[in-house]
PDB file of N, CA and C in Angstrom:
ATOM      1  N   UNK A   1       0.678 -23.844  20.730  1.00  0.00           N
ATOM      2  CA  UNK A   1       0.878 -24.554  19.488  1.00  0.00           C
ATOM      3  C   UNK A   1      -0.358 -25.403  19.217  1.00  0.00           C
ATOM      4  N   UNK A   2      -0.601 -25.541  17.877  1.00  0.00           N
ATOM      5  CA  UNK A   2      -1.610 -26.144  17.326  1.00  0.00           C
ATOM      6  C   UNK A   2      -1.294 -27.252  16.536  1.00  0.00           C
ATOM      7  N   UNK A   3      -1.623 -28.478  16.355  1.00  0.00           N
ATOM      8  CA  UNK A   3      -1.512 -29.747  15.971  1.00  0.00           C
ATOM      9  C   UNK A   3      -2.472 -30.000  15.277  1.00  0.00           C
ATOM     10  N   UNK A   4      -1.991 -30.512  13.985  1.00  0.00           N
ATOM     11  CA  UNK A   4      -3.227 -31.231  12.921  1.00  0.00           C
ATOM     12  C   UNK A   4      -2.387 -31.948  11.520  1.00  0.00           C
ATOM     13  N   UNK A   5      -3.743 -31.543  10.556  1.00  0.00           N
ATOM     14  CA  UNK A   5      -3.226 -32.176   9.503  1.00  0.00           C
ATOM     15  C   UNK A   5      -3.616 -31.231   8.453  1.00  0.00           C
ATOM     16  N   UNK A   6      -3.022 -31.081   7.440  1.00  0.00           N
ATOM     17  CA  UNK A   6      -3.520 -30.218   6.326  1.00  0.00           C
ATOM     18  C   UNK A   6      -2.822 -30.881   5.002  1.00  0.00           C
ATOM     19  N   UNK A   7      -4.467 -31.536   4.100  1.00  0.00           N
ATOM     20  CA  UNK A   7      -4.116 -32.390   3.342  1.00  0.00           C
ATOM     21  C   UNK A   7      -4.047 -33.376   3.920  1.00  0.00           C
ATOM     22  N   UNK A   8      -2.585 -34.070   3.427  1.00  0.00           N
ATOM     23  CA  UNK A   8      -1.575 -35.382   3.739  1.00  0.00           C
ATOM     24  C   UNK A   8      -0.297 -35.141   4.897  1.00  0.00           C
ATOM     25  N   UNK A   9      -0.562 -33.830   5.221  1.00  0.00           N
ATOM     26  CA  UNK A   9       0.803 -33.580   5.935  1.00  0.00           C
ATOM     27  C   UNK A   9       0.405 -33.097   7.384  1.00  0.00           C
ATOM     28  N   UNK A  10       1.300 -33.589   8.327  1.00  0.00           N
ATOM     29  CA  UNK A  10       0.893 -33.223   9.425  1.00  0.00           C
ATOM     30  C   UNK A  10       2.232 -31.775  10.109  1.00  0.00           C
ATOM     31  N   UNK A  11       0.749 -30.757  10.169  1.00  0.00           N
ATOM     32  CA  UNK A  11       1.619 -29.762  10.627  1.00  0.00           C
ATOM     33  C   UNK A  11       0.835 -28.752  12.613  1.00  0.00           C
ATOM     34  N   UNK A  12       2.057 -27.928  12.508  1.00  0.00           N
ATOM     35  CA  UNK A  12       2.195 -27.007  13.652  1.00  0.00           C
ATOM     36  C   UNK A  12       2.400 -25.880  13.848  1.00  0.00           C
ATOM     37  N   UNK A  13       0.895 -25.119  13.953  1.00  0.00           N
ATOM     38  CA  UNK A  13       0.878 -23.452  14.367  1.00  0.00           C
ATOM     39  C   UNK A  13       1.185 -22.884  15.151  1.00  0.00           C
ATOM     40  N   UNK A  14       1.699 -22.050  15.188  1.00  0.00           N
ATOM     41  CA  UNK A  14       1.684 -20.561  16.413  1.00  0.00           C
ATOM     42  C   UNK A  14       1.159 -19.891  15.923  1.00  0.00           C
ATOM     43  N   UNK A  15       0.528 -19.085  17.406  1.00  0.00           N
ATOM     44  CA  UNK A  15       0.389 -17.290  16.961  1.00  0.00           C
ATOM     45  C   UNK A  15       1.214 -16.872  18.223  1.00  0.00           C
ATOM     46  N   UNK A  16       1.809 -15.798  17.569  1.00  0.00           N
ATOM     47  CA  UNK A  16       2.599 -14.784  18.491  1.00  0.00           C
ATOM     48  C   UNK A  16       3.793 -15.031  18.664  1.00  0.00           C
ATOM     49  N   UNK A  17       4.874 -14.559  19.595  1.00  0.00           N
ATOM     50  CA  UNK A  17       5.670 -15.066  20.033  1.00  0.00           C
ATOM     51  C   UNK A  17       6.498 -14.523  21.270  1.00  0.00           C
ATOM     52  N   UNK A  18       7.312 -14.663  21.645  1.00  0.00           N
ATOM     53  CA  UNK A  18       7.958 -14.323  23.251  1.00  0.00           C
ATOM     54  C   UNK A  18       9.223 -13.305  22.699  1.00  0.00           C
ATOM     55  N   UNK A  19       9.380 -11.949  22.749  1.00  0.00           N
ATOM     56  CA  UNK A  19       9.873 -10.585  22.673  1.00  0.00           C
ATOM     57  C   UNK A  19      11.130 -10.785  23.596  1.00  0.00           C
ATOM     58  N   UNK A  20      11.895 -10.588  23.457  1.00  0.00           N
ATOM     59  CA  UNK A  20      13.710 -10.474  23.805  1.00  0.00           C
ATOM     60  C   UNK A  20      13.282  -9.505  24.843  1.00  0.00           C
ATOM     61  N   UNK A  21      12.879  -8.404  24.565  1.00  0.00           N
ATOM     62  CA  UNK A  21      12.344  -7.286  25.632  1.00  0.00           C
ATOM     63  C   UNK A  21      11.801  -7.778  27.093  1.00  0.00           C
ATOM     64  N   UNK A  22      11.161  -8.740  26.885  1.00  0.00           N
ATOM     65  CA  UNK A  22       9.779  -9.496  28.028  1.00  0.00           C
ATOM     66  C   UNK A  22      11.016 -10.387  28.725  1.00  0.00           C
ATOM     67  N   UNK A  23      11.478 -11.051  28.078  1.00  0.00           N
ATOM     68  CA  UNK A  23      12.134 -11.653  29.020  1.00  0.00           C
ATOM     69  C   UNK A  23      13.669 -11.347  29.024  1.00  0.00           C
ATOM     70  N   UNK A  24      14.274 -10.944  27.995  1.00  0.00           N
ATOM     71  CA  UNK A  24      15.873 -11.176  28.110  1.00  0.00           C
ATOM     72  C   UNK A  24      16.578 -12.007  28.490  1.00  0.00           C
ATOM     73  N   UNK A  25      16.207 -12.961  27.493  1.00  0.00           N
ATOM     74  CA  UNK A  25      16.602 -14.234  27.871  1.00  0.00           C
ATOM     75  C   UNK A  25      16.246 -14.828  26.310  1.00  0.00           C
ATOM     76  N   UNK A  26      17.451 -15.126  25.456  1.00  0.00           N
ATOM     77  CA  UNK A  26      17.616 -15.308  24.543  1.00  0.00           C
ATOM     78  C   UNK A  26      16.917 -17.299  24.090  1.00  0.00           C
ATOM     79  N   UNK A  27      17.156 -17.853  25.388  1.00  0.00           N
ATOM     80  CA  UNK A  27      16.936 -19.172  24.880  1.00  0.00           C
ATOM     81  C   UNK A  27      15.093 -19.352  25.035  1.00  0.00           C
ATOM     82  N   UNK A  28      14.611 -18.394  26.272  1.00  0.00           N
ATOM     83  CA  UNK A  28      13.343 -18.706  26.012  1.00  0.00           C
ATOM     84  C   UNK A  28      12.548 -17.728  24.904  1.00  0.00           C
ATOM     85  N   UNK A  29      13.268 -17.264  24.159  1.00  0.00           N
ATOM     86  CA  UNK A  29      12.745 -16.262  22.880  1.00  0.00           C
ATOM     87  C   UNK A  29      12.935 -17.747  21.642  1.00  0.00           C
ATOM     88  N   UNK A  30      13.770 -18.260  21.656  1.00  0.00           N
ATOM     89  CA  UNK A  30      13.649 -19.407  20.554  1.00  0.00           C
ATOM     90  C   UNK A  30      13.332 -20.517  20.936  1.00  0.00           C
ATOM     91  N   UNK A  31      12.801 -20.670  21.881  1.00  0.00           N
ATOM     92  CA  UNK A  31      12.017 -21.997  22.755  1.00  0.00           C
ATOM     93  C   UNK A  31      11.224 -22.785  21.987  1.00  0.00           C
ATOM     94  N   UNK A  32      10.612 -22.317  20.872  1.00  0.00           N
ATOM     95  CA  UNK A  32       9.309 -22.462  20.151  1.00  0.00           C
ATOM     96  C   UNK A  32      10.058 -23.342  18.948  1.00  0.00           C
ATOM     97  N   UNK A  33      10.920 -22.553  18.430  1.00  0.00           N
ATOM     98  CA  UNK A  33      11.427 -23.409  17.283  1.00  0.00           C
ATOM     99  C   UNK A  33      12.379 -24.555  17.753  1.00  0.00           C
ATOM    100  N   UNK A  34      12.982 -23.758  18.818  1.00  0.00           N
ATOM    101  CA  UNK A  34      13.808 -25.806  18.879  1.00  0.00           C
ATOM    102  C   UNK A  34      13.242 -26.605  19.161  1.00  0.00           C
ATOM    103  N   UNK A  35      11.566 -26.776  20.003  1.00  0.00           N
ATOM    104  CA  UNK A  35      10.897 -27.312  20.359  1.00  0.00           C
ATOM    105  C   UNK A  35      10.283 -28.114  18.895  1.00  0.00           C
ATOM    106  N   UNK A  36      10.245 -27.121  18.310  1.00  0.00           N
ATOM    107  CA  UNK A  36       9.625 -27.580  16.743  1.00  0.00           C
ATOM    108  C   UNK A  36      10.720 -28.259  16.071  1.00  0.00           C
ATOM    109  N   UNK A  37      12.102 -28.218  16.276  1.00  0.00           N
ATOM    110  CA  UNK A  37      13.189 -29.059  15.734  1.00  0.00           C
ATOM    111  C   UNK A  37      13.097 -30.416  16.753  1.00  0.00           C
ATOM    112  N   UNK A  38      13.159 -30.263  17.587  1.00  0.00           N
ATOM    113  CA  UNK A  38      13.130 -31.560  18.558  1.00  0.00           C
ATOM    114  C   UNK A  38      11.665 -32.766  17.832  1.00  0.00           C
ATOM    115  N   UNK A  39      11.031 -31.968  17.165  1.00  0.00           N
ATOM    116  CA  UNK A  39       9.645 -32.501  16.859  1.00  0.00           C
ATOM    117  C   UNK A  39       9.455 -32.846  15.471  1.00  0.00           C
ATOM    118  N   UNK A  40      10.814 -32.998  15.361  1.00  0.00           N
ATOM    119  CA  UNK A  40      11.598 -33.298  13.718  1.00  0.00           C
ATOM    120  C   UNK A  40      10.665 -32.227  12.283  1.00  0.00           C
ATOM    121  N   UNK A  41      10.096 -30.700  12.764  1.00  0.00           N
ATOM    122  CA  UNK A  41       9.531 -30.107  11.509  1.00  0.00           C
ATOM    123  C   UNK A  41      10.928 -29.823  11.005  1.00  0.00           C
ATOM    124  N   UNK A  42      10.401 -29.904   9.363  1.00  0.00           N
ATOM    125  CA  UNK A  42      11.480 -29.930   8.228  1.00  0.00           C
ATOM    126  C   UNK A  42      11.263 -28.475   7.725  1.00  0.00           C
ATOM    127  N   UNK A  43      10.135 -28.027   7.438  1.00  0.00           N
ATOM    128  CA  UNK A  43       9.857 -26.527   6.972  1.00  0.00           C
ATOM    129  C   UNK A  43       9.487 -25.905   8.057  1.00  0.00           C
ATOM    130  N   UNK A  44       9.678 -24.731   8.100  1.00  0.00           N
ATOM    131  CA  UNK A  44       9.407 -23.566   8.799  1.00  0.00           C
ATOM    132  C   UNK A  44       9.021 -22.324   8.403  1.00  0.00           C
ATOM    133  N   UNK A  45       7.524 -21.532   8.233  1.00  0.00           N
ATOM    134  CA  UNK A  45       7.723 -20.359   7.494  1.00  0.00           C
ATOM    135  C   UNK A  45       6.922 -19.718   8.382  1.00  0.00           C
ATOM    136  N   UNK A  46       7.570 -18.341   8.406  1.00  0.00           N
ATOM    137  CA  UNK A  46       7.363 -17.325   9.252  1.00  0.00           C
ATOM    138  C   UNK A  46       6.972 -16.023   8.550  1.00  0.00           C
ATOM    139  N   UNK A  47       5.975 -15.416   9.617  1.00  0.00           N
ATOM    140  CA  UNK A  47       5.060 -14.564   9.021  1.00  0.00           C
ATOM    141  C   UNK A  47       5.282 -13.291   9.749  1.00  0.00           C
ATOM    142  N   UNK A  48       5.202 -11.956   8.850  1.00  0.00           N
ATOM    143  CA  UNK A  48       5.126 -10.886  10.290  1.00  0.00           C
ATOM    144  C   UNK A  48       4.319 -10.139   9.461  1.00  0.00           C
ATOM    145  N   UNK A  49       4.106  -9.033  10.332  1.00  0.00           N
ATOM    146  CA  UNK A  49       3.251  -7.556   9.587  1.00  0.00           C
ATOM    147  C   UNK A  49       4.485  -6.496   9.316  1.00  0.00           C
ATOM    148  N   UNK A  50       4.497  -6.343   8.047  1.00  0.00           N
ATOM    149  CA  UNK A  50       5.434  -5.067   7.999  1.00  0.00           C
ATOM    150  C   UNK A  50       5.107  -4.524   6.895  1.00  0.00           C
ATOM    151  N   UNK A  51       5.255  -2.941   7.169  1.00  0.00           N
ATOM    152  CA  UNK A  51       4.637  -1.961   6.693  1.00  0.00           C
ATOM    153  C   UNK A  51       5.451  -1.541   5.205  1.00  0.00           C
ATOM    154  N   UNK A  52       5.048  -0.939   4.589  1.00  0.00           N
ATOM    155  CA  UNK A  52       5.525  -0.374   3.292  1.00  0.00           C
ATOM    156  C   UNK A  52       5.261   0.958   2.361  1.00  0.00           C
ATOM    157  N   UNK A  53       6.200   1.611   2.103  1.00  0.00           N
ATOM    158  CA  UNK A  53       5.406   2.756   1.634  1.00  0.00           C
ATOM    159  C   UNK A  53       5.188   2.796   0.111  1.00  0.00           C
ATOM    160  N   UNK A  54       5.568   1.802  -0.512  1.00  0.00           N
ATOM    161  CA  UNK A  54       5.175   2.040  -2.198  1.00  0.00           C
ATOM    162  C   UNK A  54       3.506   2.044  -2.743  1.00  0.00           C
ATOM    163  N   UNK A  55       3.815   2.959  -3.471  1.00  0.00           N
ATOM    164  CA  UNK A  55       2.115   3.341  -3.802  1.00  0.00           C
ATOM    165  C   UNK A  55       1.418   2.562  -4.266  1.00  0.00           C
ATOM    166  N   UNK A  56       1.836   1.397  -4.906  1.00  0.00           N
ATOM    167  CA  UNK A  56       0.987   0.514  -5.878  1.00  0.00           C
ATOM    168  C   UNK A  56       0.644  -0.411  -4.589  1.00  0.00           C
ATOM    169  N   UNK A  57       1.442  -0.247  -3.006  1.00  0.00           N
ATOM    170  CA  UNK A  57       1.172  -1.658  -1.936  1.00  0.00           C
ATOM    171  C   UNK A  57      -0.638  -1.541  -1.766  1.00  0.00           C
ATOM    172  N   UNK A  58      -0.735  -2.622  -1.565  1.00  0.00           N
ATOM    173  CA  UNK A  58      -2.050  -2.325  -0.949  1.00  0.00           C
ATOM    174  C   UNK A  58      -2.265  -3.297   0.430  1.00  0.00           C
ATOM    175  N   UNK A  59      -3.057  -3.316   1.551  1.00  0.00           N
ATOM    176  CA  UNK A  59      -3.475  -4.241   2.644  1.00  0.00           C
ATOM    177  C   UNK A  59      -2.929  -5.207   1.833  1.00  0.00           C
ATOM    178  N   UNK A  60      -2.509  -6.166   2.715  1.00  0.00           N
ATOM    179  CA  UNK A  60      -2.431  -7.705   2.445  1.00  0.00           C
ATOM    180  C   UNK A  60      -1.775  -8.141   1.208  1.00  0.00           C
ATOM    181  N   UNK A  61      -1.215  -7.209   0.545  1.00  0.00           N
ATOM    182  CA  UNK A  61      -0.142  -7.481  -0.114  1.00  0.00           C
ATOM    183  C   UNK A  61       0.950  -8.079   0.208  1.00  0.00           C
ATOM    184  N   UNK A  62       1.612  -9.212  -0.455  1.00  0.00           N
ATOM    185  CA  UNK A  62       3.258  -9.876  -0.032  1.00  0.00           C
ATOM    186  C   UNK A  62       3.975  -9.063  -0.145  1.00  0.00           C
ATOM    187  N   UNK A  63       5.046  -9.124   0.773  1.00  0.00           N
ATOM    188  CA  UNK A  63       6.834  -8.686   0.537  1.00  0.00           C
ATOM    189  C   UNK A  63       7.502  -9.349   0.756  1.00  0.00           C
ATOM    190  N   UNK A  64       8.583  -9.464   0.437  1.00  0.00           N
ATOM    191  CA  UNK A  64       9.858  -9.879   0.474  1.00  0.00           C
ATOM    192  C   UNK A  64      11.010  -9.521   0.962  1.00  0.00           C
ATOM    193  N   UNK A  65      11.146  -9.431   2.086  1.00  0.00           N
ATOM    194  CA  UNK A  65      12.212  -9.150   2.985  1.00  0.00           C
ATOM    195  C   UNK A  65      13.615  -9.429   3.017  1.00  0.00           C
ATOM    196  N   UNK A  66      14.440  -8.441   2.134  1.00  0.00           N
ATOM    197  CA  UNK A  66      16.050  -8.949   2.200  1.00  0.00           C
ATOM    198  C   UNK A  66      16.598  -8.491   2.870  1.00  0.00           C
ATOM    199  N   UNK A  67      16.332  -7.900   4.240  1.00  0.00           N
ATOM    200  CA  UNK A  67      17.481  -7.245   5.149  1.00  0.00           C
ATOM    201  C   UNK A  67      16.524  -7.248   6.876  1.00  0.00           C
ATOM    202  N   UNK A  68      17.336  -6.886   7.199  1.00  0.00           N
ATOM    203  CA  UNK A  68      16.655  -6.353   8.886  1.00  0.00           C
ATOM    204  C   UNK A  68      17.487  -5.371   9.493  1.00  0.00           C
ATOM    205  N   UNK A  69      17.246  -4.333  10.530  1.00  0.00           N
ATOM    206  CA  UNK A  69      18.380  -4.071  11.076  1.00  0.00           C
ATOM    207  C   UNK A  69      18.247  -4.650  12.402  1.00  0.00           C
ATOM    208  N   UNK A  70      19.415  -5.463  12.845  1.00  0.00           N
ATOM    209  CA  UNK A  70      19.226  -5.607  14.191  1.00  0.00           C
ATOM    210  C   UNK A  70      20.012  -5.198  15.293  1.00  0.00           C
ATOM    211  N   UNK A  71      18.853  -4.794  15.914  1.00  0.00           N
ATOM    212  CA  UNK A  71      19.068  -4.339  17.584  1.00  0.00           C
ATOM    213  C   UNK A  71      19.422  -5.094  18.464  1.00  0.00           C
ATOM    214  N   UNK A  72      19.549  -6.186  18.024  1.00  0.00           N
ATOM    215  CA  UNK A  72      20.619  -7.042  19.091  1.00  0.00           C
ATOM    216  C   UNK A  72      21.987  -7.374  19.305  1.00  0.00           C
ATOM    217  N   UNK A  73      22.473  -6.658  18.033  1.00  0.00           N
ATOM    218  CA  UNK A  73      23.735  -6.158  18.299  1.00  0.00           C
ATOM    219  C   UNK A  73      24.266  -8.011  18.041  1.00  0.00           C
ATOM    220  N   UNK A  74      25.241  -7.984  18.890  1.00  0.00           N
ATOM    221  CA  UNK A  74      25.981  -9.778  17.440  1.00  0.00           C
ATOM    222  C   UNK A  74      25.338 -10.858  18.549  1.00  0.00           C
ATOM    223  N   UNK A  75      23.994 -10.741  19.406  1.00  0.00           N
ATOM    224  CA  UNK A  75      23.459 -11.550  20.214  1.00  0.00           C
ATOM    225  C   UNK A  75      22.435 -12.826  18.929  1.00  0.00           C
ATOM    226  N   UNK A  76      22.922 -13.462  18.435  1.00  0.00           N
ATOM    227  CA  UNK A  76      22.319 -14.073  17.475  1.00  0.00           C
ATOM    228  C   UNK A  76      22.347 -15.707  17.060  1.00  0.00           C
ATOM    229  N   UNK A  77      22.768 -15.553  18.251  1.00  0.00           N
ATOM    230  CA  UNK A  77      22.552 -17.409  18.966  1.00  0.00           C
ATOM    231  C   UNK A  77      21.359 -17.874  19.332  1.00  0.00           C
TER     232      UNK A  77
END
């Protein structure tokens, strides 16, 4: 995690994060954000790479993500 200021506001980066796979262990997969709740952040926005096949997409284009399927089955604590 990274600590600073941007602007007037003081904020906190990641890169990456800890895979359900690697450890199986659900509490150290969200370690990061309660850590970041304990640290009273109010916003949170999260970033991923995901792919798209519409023709007009181009690199580095936004999306908007209304669904997921998940593979964790009702593990979502």
């Amino acid at each position: 995690m990274i600590f600073g200021v941007l602007g007037n506001k003081k904020v906190v980066a990641m890169q990456g994060r800890i895979h359900y796979y690697e450890v199986q262990c659900m509490k150290k997969c969200t370690f990061p954000v309660r850590l970041m709740k304990l640290l009273n952040v109010k916003i949170l926005i999260v970033t991923n790479a995901a792919g798209g096949i519409g023709e007009k997409l181009k690199p580095g284009d936004l999306m908007i993500i209304k669904d997921h399927i998940n593979f964790m089955g009702k593990c979502n604590n």
